[in-house]
Protein backbone atom coordinates (compact mmCIF):
# COMPACT_ATOMS: atom_id res chain seq x y z
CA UNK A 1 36.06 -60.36 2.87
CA UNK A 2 37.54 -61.75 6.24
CA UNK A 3 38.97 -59.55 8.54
CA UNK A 4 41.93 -62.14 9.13
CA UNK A 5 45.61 -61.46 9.00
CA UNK A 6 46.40 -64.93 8.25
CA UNK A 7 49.16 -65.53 5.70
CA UNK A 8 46.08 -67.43 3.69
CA UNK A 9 44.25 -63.89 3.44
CA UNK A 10 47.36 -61.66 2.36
CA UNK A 11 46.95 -60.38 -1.06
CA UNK A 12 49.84 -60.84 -3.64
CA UNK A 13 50.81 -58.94 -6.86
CA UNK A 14 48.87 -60.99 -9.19
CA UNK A 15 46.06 -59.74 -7.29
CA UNK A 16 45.92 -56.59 -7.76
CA UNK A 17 44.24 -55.41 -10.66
CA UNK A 18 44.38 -51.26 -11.87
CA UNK A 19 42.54 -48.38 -13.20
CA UNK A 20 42.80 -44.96 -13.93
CA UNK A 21 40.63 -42.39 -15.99
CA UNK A 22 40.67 -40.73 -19.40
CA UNK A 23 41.05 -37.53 -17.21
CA UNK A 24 44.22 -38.70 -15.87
CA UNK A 25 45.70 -37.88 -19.08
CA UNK A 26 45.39 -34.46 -19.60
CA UNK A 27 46.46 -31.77 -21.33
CA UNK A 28 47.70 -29.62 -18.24
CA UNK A 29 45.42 -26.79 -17.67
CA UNK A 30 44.42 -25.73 -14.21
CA UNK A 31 42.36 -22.34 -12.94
CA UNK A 32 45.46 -20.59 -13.32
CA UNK A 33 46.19 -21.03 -16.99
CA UNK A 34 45.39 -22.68 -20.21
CA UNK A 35 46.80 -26.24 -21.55
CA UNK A 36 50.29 -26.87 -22.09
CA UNK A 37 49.94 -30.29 -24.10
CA UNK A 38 47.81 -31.33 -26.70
CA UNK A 39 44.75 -33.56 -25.84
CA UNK A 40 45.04 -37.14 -26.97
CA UNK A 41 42.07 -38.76 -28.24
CA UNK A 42 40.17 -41.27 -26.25
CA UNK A 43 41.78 -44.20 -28.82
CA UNK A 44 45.39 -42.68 -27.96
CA UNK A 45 44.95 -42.94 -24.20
CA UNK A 46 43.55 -46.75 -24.17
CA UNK A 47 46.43 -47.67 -25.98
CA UNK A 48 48.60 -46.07 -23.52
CA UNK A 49 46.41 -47.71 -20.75
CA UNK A 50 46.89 -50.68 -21.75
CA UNK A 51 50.46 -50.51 -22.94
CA UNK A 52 51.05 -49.36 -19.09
CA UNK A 53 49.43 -52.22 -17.58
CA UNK A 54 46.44 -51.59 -16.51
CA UNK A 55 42.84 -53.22 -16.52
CA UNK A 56 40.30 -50.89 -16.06
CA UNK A 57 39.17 -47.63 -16.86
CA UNK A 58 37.35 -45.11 -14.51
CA UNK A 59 33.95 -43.33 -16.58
CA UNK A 60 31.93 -40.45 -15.88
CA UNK A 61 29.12 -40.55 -17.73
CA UNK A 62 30.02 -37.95 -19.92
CA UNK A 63 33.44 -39.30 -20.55
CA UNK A 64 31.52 -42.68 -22.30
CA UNK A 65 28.80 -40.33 -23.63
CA UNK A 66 28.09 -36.49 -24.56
CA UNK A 67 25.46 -34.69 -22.50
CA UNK A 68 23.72 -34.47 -25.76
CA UNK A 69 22.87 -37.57 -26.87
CA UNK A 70 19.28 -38.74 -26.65
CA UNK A 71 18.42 -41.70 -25.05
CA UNK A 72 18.73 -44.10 -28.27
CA UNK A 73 21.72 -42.73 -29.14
CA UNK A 74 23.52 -42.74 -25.71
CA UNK A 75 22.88 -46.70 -25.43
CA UNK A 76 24.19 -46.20 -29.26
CA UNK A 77 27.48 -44.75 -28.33
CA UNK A 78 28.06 -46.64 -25.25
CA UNK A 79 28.05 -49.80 -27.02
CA UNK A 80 30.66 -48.40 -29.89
CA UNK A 81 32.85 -47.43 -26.32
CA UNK A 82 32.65 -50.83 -24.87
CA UNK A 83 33.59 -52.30 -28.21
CA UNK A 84 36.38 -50.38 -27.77
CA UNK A 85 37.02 -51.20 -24.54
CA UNK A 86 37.01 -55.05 -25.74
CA UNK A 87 39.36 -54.42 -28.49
CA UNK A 88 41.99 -52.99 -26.42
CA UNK A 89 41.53 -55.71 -23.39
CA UNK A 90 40.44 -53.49 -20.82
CA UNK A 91 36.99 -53.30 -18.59
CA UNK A 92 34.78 -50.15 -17.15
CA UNK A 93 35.52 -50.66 -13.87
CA UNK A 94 33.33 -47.51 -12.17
CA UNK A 95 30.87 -44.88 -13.76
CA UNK A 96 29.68 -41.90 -11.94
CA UNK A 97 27.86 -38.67 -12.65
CA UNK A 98 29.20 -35.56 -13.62
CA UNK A 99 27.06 -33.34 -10.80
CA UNK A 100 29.03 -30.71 -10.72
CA UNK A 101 29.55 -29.01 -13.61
CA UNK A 102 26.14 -28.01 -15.01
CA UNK A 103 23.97 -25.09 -13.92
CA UNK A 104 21.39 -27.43 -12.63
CA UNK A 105 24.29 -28.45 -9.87
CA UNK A 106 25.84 -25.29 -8.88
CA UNK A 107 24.31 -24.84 -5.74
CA UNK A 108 24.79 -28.88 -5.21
CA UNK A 109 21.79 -30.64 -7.21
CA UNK A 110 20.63 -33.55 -4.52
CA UNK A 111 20.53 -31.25 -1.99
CA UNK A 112 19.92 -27.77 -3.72
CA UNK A 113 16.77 -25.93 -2.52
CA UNK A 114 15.27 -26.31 -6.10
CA UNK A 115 13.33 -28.62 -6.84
CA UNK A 116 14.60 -28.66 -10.03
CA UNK A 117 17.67 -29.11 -9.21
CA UNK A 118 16.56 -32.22 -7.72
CA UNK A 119 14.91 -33.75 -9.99
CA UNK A 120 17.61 -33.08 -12.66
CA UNK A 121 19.98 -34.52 -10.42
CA UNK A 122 18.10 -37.73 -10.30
CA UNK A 123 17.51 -38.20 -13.84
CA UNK A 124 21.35 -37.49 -14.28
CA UNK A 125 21.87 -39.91 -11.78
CA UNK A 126 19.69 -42.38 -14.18
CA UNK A 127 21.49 -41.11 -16.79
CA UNK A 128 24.98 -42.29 -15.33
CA UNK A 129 23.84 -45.89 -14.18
CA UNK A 130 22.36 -46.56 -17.61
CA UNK A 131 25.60 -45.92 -19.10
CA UNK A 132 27.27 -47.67 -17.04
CA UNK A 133 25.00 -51.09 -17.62
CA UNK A 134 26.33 -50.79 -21.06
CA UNK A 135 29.76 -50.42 -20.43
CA UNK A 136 29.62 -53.32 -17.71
CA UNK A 137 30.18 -51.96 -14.67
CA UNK A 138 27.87 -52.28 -11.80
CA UNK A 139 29.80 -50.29 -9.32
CA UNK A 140 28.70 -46.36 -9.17
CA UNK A 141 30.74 -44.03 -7.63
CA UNK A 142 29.22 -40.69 -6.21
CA UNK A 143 31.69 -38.21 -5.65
CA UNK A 144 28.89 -35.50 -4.04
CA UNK A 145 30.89 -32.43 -5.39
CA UNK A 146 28.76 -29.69 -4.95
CA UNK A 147 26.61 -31.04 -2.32
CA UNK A 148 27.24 -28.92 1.00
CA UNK A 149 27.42 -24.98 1.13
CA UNK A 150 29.59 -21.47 0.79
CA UNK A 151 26.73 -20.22 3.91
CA UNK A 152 25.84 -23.03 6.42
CA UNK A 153 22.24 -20.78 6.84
CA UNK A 154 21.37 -21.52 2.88
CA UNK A 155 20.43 -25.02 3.45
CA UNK A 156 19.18 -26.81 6.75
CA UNK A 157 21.76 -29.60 7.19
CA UNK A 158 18.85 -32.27 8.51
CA UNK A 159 17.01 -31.85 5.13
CA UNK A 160 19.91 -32.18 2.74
CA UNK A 161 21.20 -35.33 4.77
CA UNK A 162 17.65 -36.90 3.91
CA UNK A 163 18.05 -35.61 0.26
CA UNK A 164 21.28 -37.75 0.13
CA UNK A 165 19.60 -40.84 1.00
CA UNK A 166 16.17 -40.22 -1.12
CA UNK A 167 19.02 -39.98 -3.62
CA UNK A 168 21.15 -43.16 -2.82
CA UNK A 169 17.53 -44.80 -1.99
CA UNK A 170 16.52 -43.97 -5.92
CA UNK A 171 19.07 -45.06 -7.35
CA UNK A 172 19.53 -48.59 -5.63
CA UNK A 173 15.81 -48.62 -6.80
CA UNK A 174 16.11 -47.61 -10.34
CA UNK A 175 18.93 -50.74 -11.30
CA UNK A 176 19.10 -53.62 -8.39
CA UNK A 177 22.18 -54.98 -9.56
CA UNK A 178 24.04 -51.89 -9.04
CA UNK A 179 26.55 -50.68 -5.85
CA UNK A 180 26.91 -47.72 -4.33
CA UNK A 181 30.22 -46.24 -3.78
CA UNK A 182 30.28 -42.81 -2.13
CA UNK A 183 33.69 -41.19 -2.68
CA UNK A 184 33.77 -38.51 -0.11
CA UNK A 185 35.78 -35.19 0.14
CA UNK A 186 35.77 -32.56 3.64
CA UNK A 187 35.87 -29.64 0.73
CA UNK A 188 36.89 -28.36 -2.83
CA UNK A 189 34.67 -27.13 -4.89
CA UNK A 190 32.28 -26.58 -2.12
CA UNK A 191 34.48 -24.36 1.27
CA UNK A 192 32.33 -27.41 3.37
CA UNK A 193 30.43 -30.64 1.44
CA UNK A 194 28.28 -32.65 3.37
CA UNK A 195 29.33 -36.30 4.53
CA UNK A 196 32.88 -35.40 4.70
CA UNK A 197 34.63 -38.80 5.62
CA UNK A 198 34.06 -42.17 5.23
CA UNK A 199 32.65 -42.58 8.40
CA UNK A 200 29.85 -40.10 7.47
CA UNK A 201 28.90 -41.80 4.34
CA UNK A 202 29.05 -45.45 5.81
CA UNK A 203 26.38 -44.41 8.58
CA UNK A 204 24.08 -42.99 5.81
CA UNK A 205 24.88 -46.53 4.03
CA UNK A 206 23.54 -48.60 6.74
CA UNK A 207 20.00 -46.30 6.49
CA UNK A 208 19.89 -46.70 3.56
CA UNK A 209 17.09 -49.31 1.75
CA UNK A 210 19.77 -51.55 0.60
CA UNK A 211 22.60 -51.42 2.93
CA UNK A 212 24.42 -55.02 1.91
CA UNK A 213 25.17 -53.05 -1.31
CA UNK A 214 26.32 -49.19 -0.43
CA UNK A 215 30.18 -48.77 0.40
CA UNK A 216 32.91 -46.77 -0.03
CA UNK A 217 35.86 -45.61 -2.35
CA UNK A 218 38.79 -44.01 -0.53
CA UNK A 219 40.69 -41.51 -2.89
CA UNK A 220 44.19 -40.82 -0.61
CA UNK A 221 44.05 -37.02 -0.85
CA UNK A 222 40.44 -36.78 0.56
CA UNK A 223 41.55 -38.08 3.44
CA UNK A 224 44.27 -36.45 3.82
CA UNK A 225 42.50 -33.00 3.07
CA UNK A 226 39.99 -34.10 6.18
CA UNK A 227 43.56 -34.21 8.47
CA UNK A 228 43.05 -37.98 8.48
CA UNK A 229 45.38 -41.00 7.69
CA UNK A 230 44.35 -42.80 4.38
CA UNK A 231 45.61 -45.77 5.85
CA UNK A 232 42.87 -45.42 8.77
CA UNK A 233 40.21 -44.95 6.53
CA UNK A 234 40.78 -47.78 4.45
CA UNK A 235 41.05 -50.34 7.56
CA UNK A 236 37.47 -48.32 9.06
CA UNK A 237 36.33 -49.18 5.71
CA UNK A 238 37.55 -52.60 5.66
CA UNK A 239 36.26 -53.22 9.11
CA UNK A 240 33.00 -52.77 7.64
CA UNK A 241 33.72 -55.20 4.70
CA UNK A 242 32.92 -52.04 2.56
CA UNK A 243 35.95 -50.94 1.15
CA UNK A 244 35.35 -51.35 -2.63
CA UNK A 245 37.58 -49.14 -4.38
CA UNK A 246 40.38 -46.80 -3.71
CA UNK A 247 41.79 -44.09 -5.42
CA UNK A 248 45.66 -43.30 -4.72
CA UNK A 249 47.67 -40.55 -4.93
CA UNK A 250 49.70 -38.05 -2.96
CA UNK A 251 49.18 -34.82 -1.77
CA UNK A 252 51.64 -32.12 0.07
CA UNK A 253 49.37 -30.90 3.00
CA UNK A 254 45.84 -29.50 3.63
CA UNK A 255 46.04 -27.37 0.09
CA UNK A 256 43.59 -28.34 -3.00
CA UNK A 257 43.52 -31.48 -4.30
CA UNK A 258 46.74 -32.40 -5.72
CA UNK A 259 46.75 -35.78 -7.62
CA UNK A 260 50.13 -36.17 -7.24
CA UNK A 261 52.07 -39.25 -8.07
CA UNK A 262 51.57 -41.71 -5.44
CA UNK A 263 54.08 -41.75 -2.89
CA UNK A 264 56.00 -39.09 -4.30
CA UNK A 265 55.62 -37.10 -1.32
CA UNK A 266 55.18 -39.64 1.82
CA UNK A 267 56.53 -42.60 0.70
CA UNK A 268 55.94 -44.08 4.44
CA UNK A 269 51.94 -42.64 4.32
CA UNK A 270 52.08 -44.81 0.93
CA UNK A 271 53.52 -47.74 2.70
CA UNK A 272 50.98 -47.74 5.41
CA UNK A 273 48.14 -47.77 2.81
CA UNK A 274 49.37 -50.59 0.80
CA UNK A 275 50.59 -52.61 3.84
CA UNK A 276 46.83 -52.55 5.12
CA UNK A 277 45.52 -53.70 1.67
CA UNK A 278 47.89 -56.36 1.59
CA UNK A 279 47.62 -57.68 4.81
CA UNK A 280 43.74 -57.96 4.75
CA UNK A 281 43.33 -59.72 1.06
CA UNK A 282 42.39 -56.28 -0.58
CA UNK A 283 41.44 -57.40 -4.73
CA UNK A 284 41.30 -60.89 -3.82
CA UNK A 285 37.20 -60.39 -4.24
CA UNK A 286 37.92 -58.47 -7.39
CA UNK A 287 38.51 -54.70 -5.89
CA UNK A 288 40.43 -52.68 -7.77
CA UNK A 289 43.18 -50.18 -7.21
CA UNK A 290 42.38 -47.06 -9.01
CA UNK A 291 44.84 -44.31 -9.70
CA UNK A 292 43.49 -41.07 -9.86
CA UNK A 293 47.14 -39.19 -10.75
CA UNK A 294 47.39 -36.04 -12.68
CA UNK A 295 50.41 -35.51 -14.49
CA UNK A 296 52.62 -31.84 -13.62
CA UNK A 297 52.09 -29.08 -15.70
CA UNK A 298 55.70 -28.56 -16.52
CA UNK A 299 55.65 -32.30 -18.25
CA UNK A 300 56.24 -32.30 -21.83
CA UNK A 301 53.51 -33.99 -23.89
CA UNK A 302 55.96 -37.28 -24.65
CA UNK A 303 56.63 -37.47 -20.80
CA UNK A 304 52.72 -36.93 -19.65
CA UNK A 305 52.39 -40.03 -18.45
CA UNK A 306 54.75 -41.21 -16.39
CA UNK A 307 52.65 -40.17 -13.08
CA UNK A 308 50.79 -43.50 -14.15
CA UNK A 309 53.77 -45.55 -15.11
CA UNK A 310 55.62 -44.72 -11.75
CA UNK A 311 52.25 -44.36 -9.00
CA UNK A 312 51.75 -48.25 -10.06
CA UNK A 313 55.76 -48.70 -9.86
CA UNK A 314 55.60 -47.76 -6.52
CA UNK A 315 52.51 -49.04 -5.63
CA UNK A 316 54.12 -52.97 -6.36
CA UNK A 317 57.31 -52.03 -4.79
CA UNK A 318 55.71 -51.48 -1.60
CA UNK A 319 53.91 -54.73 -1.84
CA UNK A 320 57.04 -56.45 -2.18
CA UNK A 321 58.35 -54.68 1.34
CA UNK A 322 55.10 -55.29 2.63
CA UNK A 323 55.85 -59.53 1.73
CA UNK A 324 59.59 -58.70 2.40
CA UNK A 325 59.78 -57.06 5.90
CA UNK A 326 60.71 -58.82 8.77
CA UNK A 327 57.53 -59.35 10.92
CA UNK A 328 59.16 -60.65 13.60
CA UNK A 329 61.53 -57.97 14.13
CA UNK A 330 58.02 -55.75 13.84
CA UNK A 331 56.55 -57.70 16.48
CA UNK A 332 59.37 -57.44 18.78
CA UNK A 333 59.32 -53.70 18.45
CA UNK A 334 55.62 -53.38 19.55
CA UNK A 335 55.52 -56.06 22.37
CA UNK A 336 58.68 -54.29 23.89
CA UNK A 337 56.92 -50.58 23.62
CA UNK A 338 59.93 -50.06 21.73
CA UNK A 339 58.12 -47.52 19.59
CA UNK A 340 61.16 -45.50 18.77
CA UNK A 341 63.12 -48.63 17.76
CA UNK A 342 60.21 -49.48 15.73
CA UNK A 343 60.20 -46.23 13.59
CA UNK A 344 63.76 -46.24 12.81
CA UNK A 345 63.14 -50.26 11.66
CA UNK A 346 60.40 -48.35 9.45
CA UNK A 347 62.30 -45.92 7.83
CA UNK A 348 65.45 -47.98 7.33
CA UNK A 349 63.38 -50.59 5.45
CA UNK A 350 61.81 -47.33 3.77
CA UNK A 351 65.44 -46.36 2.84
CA UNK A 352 65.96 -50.34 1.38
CA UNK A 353 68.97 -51.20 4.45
């Protein structure tokens, strides 16, 4: 993707293309208490997907395909899913491993001190990209969950940083039409997970055997949990021509990860994030914008899913202000050092005067 600003490279609203996950409509339960809503079946929420809009769906494995299924019937079921997928109009856009929530990854399976562990995390990883060959999808997202520590002395840091890339490494092995996009997180479940930022993962990418094909999904509240601007991470990341995905949402400070509507609570963070994929051609290549949204546990079950509905509202409104805003007024603001002027010329066209 070029680098350009150019009014040639600027991407427009029929270029954007969205996803979003089967977990994204949920059924309210968090650690503190038990559902609210009743779970919708996986039919139910493609409907809604689609009714709302959007393209693609977001897999883990496990969301395509049980844990136990054999191999002949997981390639069984994940042809009945993409069926389903085709019926409805949509695509797999990502599939990625569920890591975290087996025993085999509670201590972080690629870099857990078991061996084990390791290998289990492998064959999971296996697992995930020969689901996701059925479902269409090339791109695999690793989300490393588990993989850092509660004790910095239980692991030695060099090791498990040359267990992530034997693990990229295997997997760009095991299907060479795959990518690799590593969704990274500073903490949550781990209290510190290796290869916090984007910047950490992109240096292992560039070790790794394959480099042209390892890259990065930005999800808006990791960064912002790291004390970093989203906005930032996706122009690093698009420096680097390796900004493949993103997934956006809102978040109200360093606290857990929120999945709140995006721009609900920064609406100028929000800005900055679209105006950057905008202005450097962001889905013209066929990236996708992913919404990773949860919907509030006070929402009644007829109302659970307007955190979609309105994070891809806003998400288009701000590409219209993006197209809309007077660049030249912009410009004037930053070649006089006017940097005052030029945040109340933000926030007014934030406030639509």
């Amino acid at each position: 993707m070029s680098q350009s600003t150019s009014s040639q490279q600027w991407s427009t609203k029929k270029d954007f293309k969205f996803s979003t996950g089967p977990w994204n409509l949920h059924s309210g339960a968090d650690p503190f208490g038990p559902t609210v809503r009743p779970e919708r079946s996986f039919l139910e929420k493609l409907k809604t997907f689609k009714e709302l809009g959007f393209d693609y769906v977001q897999f883990h494995d496990d969301d395509a395909v049980p844990d136990e299924f054999s191999a002949v019937e997981r390639e069984k079921k994940a042809k009945e899913v993409k069926k389903l997928l085709d019926d409805h109009g949509l695509k797999a856009e990502i599939f990625a491993p569920r890591h975290w929530e087996h025993a085999h990854g509670v201590d972080g399976p690629v870099t857990s001190n078991s061996a084990a562990d390791r290998k289990w995390a492998i064959e999971r990883g296996k697992r995930a990209i020969d689901v996701g060959r059925v479902l269409g999808s090339e791109r695999f997202v690793w989300w490393p969950a588990r993989e850092g520590t509660y004790v910095r002395e239980s692991k030695d840091a060099v090791t498990s940083f040359e267990r992530m890339l034997e693990f990229v490494d295997t997997m760009l092995e095991y299907d060479k039409n795959i990518r690799i996009l590593g969704e990274m997180k500073p903490n949550e479940p781990m209290d510190l997970m290796y290869l916090p930022t984007t910047g950490h993962f992109l240096a292992l990418a560039y070790k790794s055997r394959d480099p042209k094909r390892v890259g990065v999904l930005i999800e808006s509240a990791h960064a912002i949990l790291a004390g970093l601007d989203p906005s930032d991470e996706f122009a690093y990341a698009l420096f680097h021509q390796k900004l493949w995905g993103v997934h956006l949402n809102d978040q109200n400070g360093l606290k857990y990860d929120q999945d709140k509507t995006f721009g609900a609570v920064d609406l100028r963070r929000a800005f900055n994030q679209v105006d950057v994929l905008v202005r450097h051609g962001y889905g013209k290549d066929g990236s996708v914008v992913g919404l990773d949204v949860k919907a509030m546990r006070t929402q009644p079950a007829e109302k659970a899913f307007l955190h979609l509905k309105h994070s891809k509202e806003i998400f288009l409104d701000l590409v219209d202000l993006a197209h809309s805003i007077d660049r030249a007024a912009w410009k004037g603001y930053v070649e006089a050092r006017d940097y005052e002027g030029l945040e109340r010329f933000i926030v007014k066209n934030l406030m639509g005067k």
